[in-house]
PDB file of N, CA and C in Angstrom:
ATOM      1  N   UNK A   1       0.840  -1.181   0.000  1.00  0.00           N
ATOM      2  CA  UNK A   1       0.000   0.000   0.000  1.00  0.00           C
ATOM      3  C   UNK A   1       0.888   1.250   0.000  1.00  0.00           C
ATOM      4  N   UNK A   2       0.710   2.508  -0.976  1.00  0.00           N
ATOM      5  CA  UNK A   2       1.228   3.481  -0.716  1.00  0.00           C
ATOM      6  C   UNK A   2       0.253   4.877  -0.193  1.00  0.00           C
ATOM      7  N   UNK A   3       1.283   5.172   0.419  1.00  0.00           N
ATOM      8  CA  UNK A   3       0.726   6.536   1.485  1.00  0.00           C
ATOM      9  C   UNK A   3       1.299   7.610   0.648  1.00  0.00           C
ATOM     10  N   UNK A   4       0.362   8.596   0.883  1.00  0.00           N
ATOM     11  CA  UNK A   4       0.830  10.061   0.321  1.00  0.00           C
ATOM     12  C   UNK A   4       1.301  10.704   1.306  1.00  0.00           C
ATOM     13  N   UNK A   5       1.853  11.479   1.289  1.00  0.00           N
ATOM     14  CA  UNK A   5       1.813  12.582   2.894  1.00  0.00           C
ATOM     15  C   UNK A   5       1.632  13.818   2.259  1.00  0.00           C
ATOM     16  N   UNK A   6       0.259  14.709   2.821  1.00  0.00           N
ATOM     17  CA  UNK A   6      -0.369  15.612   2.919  1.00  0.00           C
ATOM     18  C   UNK A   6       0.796  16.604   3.470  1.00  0.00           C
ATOM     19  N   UNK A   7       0.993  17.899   3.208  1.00  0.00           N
ATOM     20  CA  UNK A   7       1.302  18.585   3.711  1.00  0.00           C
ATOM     21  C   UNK A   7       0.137  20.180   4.064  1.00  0.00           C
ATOM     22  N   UNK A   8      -0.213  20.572   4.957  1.00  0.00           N
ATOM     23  CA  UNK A   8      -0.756  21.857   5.175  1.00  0.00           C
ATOM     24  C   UNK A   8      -0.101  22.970   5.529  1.00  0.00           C
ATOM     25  N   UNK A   9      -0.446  24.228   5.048  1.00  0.00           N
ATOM     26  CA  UNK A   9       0.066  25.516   5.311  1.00  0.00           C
ATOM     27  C   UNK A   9      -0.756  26.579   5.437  1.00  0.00           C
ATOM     28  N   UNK A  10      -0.899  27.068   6.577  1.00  0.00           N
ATOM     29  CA  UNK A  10      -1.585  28.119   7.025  1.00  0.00           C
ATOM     30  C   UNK A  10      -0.738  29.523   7.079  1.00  0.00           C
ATOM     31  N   UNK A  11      -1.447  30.818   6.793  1.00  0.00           N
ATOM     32  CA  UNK A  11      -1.032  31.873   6.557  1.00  0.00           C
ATOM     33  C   UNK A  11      -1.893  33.008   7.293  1.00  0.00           C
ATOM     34  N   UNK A  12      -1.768  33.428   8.414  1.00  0.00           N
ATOM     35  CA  UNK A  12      -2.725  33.981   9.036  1.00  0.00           C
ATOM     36  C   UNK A  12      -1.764  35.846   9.508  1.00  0.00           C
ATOM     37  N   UNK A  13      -2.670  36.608   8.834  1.00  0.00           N
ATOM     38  CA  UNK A  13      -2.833  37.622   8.943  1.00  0.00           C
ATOM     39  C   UNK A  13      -3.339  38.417   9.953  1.00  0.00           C
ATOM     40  N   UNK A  14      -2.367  39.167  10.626  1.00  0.00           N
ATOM     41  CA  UNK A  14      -3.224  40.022  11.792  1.00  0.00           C
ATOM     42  C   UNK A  14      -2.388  41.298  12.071  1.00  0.00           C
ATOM     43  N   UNK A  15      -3.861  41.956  12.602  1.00  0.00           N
ATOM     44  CA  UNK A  15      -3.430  43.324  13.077  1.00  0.00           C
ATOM     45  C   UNK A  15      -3.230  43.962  14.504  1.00  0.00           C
ATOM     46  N   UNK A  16      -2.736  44.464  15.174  1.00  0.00           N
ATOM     47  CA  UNK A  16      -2.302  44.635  16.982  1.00  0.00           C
ATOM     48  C   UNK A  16      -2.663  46.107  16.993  1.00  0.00           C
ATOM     49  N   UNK A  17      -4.051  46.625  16.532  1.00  0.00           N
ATOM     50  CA  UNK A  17      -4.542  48.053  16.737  1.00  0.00           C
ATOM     51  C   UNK A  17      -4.394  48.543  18.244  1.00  0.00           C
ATOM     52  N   UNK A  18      -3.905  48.318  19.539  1.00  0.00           N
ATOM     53  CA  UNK A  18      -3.954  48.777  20.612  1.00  0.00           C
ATOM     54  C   UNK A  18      -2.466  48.356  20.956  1.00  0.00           C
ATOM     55  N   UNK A  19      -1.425  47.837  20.341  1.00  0.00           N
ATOM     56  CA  UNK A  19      -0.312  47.513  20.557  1.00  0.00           C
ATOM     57  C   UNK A  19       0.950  48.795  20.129  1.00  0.00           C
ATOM     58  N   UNK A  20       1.726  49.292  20.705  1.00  0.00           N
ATOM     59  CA  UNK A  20       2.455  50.530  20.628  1.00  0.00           C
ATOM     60  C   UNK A  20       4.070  49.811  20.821  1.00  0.00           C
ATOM     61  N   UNK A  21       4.483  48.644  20.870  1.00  0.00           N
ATOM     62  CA  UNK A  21       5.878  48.656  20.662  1.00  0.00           C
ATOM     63  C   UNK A  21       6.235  47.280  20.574  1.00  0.00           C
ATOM     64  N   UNK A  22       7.439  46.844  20.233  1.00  0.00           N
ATOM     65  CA  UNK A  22       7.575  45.567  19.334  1.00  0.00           C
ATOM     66  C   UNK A  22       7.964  44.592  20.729  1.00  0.00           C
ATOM     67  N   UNK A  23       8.122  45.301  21.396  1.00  0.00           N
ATOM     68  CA  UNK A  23       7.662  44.272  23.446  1.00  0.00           C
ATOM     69  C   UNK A  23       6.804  43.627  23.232  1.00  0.00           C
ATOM     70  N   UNK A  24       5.347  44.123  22.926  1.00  0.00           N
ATOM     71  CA  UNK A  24       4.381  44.157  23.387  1.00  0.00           C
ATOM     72  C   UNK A  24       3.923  43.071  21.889  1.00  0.00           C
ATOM     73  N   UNK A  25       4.214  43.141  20.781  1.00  0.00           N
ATOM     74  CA  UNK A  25       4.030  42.863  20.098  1.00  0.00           C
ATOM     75  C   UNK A  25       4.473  41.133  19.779  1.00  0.00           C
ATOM     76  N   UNK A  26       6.001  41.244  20.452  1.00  0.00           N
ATOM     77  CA  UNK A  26       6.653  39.518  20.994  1.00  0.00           C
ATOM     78  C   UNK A  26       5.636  39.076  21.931  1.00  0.00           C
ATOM     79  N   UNK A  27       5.135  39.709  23.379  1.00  0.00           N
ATOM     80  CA  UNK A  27       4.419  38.704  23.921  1.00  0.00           C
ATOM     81  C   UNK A  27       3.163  38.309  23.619  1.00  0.00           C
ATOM     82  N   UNK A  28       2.437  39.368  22.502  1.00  0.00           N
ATOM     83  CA  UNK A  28       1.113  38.532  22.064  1.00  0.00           C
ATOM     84  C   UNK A  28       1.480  37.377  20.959  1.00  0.00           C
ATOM     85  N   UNK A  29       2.387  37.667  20.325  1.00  0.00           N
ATOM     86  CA  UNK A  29       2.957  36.397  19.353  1.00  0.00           C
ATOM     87  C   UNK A  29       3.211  34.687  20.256  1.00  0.00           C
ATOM     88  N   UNK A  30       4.174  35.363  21.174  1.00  0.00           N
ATOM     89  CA  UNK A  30       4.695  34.577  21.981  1.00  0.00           C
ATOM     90  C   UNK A  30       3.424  33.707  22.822  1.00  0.00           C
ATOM     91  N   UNK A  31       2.490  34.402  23.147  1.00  0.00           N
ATOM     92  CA  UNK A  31       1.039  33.684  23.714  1.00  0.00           C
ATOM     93  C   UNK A  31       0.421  33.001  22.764  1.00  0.00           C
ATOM     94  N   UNK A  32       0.644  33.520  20.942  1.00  0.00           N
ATOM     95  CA  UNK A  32      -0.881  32.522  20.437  1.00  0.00           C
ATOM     96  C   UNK A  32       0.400  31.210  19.655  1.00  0.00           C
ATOM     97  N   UNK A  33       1.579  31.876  19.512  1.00  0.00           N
ATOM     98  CA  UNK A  33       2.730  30.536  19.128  1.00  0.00           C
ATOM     99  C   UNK A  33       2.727  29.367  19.861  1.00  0.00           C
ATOM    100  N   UNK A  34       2.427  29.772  20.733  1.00  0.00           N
ATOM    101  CA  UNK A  34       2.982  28.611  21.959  1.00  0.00           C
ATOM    102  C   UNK A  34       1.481  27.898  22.062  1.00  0.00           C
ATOM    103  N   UNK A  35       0.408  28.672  22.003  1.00  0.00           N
ATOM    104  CA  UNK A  35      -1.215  27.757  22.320  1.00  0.00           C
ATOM    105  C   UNK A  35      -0.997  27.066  20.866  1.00  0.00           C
ATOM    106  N   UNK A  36      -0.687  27.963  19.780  1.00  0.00           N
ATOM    107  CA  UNK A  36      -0.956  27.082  18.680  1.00  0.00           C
ATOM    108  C   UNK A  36      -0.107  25.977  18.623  1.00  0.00           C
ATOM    109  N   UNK A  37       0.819  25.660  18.988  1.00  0.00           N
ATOM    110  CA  UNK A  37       2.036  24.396  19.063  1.00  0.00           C
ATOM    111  C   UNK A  37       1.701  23.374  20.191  1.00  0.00           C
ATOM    112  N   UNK A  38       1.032  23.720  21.229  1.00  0.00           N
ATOM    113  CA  UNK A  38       0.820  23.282  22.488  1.00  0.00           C
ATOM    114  C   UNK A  38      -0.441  22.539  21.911  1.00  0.00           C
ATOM    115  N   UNK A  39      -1.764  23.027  21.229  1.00  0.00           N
ATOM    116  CA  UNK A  39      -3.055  22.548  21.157  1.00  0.00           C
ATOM    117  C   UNK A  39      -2.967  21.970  19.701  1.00  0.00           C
ATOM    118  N   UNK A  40      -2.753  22.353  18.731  1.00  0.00           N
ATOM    119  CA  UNK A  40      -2.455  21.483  17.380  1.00  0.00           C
ATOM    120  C   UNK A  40      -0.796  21.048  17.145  1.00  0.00           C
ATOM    121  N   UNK A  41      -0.172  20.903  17.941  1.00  0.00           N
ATOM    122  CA  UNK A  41       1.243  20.244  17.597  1.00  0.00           C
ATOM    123  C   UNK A  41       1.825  20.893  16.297  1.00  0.00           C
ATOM    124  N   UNK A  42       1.893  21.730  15.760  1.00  0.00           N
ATOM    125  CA  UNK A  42       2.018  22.985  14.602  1.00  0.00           C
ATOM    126  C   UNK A  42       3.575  22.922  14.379  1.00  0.00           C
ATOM    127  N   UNK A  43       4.288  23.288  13.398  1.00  0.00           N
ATOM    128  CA  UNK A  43       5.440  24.308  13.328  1.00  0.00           C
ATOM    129  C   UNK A  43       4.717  25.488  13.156  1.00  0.00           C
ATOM    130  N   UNK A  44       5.057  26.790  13.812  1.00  0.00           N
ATOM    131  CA  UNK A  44       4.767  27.778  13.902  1.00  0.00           C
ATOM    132  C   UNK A  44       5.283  28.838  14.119  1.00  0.00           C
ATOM    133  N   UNK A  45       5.727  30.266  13.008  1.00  0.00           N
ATOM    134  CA  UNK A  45       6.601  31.409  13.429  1.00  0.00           C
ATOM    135  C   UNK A  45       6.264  32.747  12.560  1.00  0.00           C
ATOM    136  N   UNK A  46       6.497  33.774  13.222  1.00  0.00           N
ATOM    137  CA  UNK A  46       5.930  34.891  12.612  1.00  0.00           C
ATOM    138  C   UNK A  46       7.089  34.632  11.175  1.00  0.00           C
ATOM    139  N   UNK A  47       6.222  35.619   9.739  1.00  0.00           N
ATOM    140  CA  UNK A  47       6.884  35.011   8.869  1.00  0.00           C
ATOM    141  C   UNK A  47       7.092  36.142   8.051  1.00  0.00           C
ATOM    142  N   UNK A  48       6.660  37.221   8.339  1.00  0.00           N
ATOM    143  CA  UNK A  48       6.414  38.426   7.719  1.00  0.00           C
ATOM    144  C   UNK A  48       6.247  39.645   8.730  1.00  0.00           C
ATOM    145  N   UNK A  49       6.412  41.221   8.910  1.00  0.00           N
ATOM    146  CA  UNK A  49       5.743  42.344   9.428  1.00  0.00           C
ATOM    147  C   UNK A  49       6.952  42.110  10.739  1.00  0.00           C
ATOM    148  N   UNK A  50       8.118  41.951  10.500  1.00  0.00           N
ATOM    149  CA  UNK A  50       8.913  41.726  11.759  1.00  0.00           C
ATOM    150  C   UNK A  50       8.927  42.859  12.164  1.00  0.00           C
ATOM    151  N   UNK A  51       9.447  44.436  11.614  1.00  0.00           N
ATOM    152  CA  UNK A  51       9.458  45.355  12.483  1.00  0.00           C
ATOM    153  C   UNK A  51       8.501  46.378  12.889  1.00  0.00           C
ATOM    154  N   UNK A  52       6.719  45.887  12.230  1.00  0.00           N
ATOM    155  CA  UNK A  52       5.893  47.091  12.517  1.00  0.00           C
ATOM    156  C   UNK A  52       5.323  46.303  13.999  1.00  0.00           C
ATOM    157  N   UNK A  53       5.053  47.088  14.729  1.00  0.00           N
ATOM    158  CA  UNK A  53       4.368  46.611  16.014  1.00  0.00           C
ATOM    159  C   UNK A  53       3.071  46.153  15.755  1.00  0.00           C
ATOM    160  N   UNK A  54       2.306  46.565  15.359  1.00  0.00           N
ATOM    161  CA  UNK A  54       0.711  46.534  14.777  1.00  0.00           C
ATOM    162  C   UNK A  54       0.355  45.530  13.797  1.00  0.00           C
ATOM    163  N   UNK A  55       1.271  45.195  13.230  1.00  0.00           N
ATOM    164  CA  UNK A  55       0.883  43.682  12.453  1.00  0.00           C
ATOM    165  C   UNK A  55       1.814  42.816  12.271  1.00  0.00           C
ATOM    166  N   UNK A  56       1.420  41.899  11.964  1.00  0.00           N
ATOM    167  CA  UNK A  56       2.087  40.230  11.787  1.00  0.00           C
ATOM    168  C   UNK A  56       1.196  39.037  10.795  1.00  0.00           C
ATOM    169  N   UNK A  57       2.232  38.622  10.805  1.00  0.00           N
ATOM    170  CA  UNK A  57       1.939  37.662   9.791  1.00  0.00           C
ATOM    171  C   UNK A  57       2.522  36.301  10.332  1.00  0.00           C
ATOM    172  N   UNK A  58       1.866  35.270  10.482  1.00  0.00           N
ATOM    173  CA  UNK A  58       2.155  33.613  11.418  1.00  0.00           C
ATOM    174  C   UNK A  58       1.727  32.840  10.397  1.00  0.00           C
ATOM    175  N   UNK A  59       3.040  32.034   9.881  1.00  0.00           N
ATOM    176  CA  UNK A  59       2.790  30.746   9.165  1.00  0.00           C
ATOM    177  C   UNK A  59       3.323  29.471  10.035  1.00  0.00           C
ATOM    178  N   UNK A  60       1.994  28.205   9.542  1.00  0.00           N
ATOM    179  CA  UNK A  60       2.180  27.565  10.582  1.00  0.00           C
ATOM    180  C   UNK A  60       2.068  26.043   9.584  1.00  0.00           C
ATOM    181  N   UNK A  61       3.021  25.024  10.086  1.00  0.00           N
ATOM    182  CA  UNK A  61       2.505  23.855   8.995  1.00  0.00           C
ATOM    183  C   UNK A  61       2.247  22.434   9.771  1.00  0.00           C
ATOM    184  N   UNK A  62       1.724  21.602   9.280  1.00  0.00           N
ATOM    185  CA  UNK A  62       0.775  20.415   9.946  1.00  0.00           C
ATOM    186  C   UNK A  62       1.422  19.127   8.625  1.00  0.00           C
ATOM    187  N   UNK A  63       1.683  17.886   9.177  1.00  0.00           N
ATOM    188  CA  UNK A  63       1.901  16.744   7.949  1.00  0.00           C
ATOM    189  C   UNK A  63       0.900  15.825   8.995  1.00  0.00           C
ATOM    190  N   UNK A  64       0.591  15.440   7.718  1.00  0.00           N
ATOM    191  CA  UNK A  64      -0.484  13.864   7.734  1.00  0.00           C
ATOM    192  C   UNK A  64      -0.584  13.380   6.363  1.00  0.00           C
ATOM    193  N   UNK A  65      -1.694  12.444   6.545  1.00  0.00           N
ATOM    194  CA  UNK A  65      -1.959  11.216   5.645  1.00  0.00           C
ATOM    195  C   UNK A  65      -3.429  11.440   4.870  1.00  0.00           C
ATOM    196  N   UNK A  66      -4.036  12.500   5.700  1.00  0.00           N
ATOM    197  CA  UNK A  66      -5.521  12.613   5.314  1.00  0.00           C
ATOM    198  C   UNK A  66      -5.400  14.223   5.068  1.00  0.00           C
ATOM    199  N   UNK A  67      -6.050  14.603   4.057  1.00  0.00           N
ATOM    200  CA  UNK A  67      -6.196  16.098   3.395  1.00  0.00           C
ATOM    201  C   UNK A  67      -7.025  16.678   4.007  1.00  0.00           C
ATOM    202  N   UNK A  68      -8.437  16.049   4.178  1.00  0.00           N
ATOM    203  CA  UNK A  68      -9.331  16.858   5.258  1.00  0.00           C
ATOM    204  C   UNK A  68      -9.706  16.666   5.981  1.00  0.00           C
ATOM    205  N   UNK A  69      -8.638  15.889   7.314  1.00  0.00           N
ATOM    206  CA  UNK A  69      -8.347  16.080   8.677  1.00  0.00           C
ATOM    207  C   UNK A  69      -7.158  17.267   8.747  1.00  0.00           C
ATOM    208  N   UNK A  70      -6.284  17.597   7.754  1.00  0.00           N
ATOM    209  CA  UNK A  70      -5.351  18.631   7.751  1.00  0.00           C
ATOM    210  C   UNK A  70      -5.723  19.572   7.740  1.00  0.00           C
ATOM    211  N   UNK A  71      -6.914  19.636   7.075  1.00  0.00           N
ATOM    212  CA  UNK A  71      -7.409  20.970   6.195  1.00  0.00           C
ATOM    213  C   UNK A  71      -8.691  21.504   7.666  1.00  0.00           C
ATOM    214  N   UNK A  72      -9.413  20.513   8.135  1.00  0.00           N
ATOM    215  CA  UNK A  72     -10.354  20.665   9.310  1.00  0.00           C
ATOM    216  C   UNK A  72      -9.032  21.225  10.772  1.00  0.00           C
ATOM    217  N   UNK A  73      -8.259  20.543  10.637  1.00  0.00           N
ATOM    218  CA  UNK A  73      -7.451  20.758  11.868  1.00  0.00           C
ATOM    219  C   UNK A  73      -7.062  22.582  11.873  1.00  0.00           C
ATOM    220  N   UNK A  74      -6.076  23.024  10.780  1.00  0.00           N
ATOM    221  CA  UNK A  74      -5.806  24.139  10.226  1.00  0.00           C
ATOM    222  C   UNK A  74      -7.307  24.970  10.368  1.00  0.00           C
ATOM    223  N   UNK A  75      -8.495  24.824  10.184  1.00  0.00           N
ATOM    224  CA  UNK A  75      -9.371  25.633  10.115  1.00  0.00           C
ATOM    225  C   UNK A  75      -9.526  25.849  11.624  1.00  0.00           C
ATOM    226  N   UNK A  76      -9.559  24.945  12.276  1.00  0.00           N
ATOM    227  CA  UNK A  76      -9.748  25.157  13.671  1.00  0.00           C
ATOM    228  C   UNK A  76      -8.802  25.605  14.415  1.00  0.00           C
ATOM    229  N   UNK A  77      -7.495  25.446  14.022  1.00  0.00           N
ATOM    230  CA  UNK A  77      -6.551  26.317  14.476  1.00  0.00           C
ATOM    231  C   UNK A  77      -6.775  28.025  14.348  1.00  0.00           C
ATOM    232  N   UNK A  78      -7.181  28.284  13.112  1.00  0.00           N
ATOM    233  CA  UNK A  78      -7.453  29.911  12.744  1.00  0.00           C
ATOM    234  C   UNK A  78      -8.659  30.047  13.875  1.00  0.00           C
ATOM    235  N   UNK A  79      -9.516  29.239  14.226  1.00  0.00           N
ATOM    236  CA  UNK A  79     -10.584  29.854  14.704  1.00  0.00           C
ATOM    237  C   UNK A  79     -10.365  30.082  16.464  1.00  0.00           C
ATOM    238  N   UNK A  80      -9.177  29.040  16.696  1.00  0.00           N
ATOM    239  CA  UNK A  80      -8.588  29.523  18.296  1.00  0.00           C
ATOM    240  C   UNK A  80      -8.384  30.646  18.054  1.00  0.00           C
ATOM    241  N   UNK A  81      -6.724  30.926  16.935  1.00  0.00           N
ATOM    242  CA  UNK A  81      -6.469  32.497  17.477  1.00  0.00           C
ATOM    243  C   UNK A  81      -7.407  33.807  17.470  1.00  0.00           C
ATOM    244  N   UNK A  82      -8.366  33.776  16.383  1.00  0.00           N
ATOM    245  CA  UNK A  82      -9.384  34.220  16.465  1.00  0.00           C
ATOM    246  C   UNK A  82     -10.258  34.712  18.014  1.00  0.00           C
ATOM    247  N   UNK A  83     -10.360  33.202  18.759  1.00  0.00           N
ATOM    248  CA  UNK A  83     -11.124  33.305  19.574  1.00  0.00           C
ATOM    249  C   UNK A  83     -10.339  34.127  20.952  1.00  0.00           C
ATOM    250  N   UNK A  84      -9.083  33.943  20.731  1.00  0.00           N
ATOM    251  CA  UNK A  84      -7.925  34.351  21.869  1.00  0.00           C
ATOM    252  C   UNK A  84      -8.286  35.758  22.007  1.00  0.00           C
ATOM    253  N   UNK A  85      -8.882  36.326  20.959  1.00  0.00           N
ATOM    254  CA  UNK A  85      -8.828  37.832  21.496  1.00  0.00           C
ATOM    255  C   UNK A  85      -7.983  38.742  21.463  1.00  0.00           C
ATOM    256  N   UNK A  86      -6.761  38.057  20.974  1.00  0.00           N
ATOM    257  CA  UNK A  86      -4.973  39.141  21.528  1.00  0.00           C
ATOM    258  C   UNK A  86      -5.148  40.083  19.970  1.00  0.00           C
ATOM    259  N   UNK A  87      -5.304  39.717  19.368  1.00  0.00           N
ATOM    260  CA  UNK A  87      -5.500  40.426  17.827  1.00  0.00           C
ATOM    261  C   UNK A  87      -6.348  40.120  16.753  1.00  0.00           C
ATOM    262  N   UNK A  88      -6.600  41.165  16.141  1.00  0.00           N
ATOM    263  CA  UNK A  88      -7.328  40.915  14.926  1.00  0.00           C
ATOM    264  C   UNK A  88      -7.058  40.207  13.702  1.00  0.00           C
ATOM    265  N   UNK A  89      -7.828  39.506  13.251  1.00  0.00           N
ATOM    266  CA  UNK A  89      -7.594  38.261  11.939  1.00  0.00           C
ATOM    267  C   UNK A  89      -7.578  38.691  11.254  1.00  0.00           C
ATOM    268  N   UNK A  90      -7.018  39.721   9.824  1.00  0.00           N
ATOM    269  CA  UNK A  90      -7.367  40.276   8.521  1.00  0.00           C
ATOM    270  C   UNK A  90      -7.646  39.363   7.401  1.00  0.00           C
ATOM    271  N   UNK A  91      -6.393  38.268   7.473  1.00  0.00           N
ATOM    272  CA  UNK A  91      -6.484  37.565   6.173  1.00  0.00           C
ATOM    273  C   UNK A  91      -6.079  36.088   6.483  1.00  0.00           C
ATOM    274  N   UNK A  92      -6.345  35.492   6.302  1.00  0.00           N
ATOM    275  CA  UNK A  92      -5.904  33.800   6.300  1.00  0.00           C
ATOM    276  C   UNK A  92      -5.758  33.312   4.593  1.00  0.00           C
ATOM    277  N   UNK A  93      -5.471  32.034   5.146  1.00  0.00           N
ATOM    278  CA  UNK A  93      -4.803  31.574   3.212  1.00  0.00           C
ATOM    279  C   UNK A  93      -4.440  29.850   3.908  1.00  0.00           C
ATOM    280  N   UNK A  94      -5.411  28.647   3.815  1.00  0.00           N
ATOM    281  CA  UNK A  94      -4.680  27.491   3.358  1.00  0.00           C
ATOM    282  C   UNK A  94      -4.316  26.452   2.428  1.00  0.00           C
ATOM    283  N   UNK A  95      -3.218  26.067   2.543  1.00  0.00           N
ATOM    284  CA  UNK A  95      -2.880  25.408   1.281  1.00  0.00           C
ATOM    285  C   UNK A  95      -2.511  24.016   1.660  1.00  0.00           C
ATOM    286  N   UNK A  96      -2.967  23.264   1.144  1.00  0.00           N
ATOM    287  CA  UNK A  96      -2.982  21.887   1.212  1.00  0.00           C
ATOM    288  C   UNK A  96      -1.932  21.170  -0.068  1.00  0.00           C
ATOM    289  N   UNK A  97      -1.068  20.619   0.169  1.00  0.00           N
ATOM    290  CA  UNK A  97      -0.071  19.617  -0.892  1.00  0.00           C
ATOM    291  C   UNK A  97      -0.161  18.475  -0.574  1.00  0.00           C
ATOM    292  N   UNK A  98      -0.240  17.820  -1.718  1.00  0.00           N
ATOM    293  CA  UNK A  98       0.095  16.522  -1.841  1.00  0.00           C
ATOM    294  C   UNK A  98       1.474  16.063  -2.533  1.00  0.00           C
ATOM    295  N   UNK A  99       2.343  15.211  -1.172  1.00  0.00           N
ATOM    296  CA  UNK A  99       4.031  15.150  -1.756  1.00  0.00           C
ATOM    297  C   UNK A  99       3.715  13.670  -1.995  1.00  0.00           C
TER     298      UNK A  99
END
């Protein structure tokens, strides 16, 4: 029997409208990095917007065997940080491969 392995990639967009310095800006990263790695087992790191305080950009990736358990997992991941409250969601983006 051959296995594929799925790869997923999430691209999540956000904005830190009440955030004023790039301190402040590491520990809300630093809070939803660590839930997102801790609760979906993720690679996960800001990937973009390193020096504005007010936004960021977190790409995060997931491997399996099944496309939409990857693709369900990743959706529910966006909808924690979402729910966390620390910042606003502008844009998301996932991409699903098959290697």
């Amino acid at each position: 029997m051959i296995m594929s392995m799925v790869l997923g990639l999430a691209t999540i967009s956000l904005r830190l409208p009440e955030n004023n310095t790039l301190k402040g800006k590491r520990k809300i990263l630093k809070s939803i990095l660590g839930k997102m790695k801790n609760t979906f087992n993720v690679s996960a790191a800001e990937i973009a917007e390193n020096d504005t305080h007010r936004k960021s950009e977190i790409g995060c990736s997931m491997v399996g065997n099944d496309a939409a358990h990857i693709n369900s997992k990743l959706d529910k991941l966006i909808n924690m940080v979402e729910d966390m409250g620390v910042a606003e969601i502008v844009d998301t983006q996932i991409e699903i491969m098959h290697c």
